[in-house]
C-alpha atoms as a PDB file:
ATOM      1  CA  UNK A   1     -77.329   1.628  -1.030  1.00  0.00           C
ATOM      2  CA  UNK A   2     -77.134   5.406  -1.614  1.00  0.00           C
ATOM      3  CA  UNK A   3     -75.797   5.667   2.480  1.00  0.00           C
ATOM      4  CA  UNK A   4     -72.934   3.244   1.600  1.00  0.00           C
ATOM      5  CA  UNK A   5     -72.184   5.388  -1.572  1.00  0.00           C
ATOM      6  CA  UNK A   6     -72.130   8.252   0.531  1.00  0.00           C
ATOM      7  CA  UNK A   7     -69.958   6.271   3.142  1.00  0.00           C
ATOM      8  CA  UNK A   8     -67.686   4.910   0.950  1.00  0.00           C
ATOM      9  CA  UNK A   9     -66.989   8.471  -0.597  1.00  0.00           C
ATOM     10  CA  UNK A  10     -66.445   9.820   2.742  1.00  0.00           C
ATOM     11  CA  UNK A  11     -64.223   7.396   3.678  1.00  0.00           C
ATOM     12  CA  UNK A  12     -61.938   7.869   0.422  1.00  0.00           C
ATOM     13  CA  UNK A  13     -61.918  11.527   1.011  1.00  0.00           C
ATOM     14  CA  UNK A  14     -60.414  11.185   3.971  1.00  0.00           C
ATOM     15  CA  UNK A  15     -58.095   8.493   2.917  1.00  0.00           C
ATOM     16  CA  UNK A  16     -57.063  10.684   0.703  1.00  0.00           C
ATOM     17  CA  UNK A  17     -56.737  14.034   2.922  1.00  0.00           C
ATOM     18  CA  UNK A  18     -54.614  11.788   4.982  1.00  0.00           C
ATOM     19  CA  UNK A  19     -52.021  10.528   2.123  1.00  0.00           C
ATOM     20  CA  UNK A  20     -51.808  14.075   1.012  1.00  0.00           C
ATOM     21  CA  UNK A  21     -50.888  15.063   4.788  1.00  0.00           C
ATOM     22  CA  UNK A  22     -48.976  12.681   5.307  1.00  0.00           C
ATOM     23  CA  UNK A  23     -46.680  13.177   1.809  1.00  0.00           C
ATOM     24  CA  UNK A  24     -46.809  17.108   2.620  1.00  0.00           C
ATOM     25  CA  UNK A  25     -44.997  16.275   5.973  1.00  0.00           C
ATOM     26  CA  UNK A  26     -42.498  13.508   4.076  1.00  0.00           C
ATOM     27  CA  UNK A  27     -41.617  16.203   1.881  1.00  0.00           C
ATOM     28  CA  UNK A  28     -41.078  19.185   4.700  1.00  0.00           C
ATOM     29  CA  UNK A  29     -38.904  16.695   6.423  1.00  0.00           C
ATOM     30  CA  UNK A  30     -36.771  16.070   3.460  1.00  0.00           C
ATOM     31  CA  UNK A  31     -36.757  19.748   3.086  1.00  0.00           C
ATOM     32  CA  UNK A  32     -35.451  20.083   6.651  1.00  0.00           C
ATOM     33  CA  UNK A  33     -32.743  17.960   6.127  1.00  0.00           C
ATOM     34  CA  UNK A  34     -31.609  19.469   2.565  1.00  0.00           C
ATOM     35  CA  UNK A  35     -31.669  22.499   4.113  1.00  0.00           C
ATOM     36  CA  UNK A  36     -29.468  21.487   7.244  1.00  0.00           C
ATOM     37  CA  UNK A  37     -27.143  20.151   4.542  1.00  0.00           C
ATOM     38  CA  UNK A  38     -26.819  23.356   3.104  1.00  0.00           C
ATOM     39  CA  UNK A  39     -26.278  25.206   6.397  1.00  0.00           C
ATOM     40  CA  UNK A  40     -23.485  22.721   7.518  1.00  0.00           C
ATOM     41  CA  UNK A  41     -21.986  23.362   4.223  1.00  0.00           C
ATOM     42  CA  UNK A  42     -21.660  26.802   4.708  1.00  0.00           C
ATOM     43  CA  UNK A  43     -20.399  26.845   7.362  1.00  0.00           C
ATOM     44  CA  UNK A  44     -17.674  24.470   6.462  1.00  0.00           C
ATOM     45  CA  UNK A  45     -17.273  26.653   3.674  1.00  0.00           C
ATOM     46  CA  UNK A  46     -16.803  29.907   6.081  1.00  0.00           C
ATOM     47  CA  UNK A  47     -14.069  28.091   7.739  1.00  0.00           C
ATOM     48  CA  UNK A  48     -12.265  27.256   4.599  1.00  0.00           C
ATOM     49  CA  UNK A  49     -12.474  31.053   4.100  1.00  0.00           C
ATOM     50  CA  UNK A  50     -11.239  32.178   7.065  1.00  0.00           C
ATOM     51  CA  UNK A  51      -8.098  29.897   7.131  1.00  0.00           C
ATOM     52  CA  UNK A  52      -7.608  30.652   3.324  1.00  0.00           C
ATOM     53  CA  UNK A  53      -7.393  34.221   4.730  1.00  0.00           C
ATOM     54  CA  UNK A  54      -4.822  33.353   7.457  1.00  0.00           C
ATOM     55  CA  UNK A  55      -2.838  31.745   5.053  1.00  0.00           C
ATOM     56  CA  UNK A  56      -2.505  34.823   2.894  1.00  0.00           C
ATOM     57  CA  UNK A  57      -1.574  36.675   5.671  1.00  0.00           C
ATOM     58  CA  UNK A  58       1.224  34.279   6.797  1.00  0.00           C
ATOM     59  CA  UNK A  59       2.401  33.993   3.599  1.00  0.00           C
ATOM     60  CA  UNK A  60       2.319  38.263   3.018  1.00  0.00           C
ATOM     61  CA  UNK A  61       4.362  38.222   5.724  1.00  0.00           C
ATOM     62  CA  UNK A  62       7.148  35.447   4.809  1.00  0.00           C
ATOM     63  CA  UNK A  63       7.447  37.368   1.624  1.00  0.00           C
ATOM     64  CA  UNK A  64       7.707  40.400   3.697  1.00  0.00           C
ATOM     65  CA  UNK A  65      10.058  38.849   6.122  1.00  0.00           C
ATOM     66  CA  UNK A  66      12.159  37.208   2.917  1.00  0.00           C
ATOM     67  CA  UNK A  67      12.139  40.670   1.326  1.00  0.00           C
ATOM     68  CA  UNK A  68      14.118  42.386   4.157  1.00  0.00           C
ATOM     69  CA  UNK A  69      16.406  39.509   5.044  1.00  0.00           C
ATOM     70  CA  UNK A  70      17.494  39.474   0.873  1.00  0.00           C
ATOM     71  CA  UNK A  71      18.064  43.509   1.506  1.00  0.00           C
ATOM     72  CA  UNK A  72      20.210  42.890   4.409  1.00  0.00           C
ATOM     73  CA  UNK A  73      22.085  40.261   2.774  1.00  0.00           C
ATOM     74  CA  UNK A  74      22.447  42.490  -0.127  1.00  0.00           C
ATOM     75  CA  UNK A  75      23.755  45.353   1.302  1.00  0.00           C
ATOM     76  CA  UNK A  76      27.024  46.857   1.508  1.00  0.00           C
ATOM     77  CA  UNK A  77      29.034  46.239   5.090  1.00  0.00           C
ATOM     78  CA  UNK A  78      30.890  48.615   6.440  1.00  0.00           C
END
């Protein structure tokens, strides 16, 4: 009786020590993929950036462009 007690206990331990395993991996899995998530985010984010910055540029130098055309069109002519 006090063998199957012991047994039994045993048993549930490791029944136990598995679930726990078992939910510890479940949950670095999920981790992995939040975290992939994340990255891939970034990243999209980092190209928004760098196009946002072209832009500016392109439009600096339409306004730049503009600017000197208005001058010339402004000036006097011989």
């Amino acid at each position: 009786m006090k063998e199957d007690r012991h047994f039994r206990l045993i048993v549930a331990l490791g029944g136990v020590l598995l679930t726990q395993s078992l939910a510890a991996l479940f949950w670095a899995g999920a981790a992995a993929e939040r975290l992939a998530q994340l990255e891939a985010r970034e990243n999209q984010a980092q190209e928004l950036l760098e196009r946002t910055a072209r832009l500016e540029e392109q439009g600096s130098f339409v306004l730049r462009s503009l600017s000197r055309i208005e001058d010339k069109l402004e000036s006097p002519r011989p």
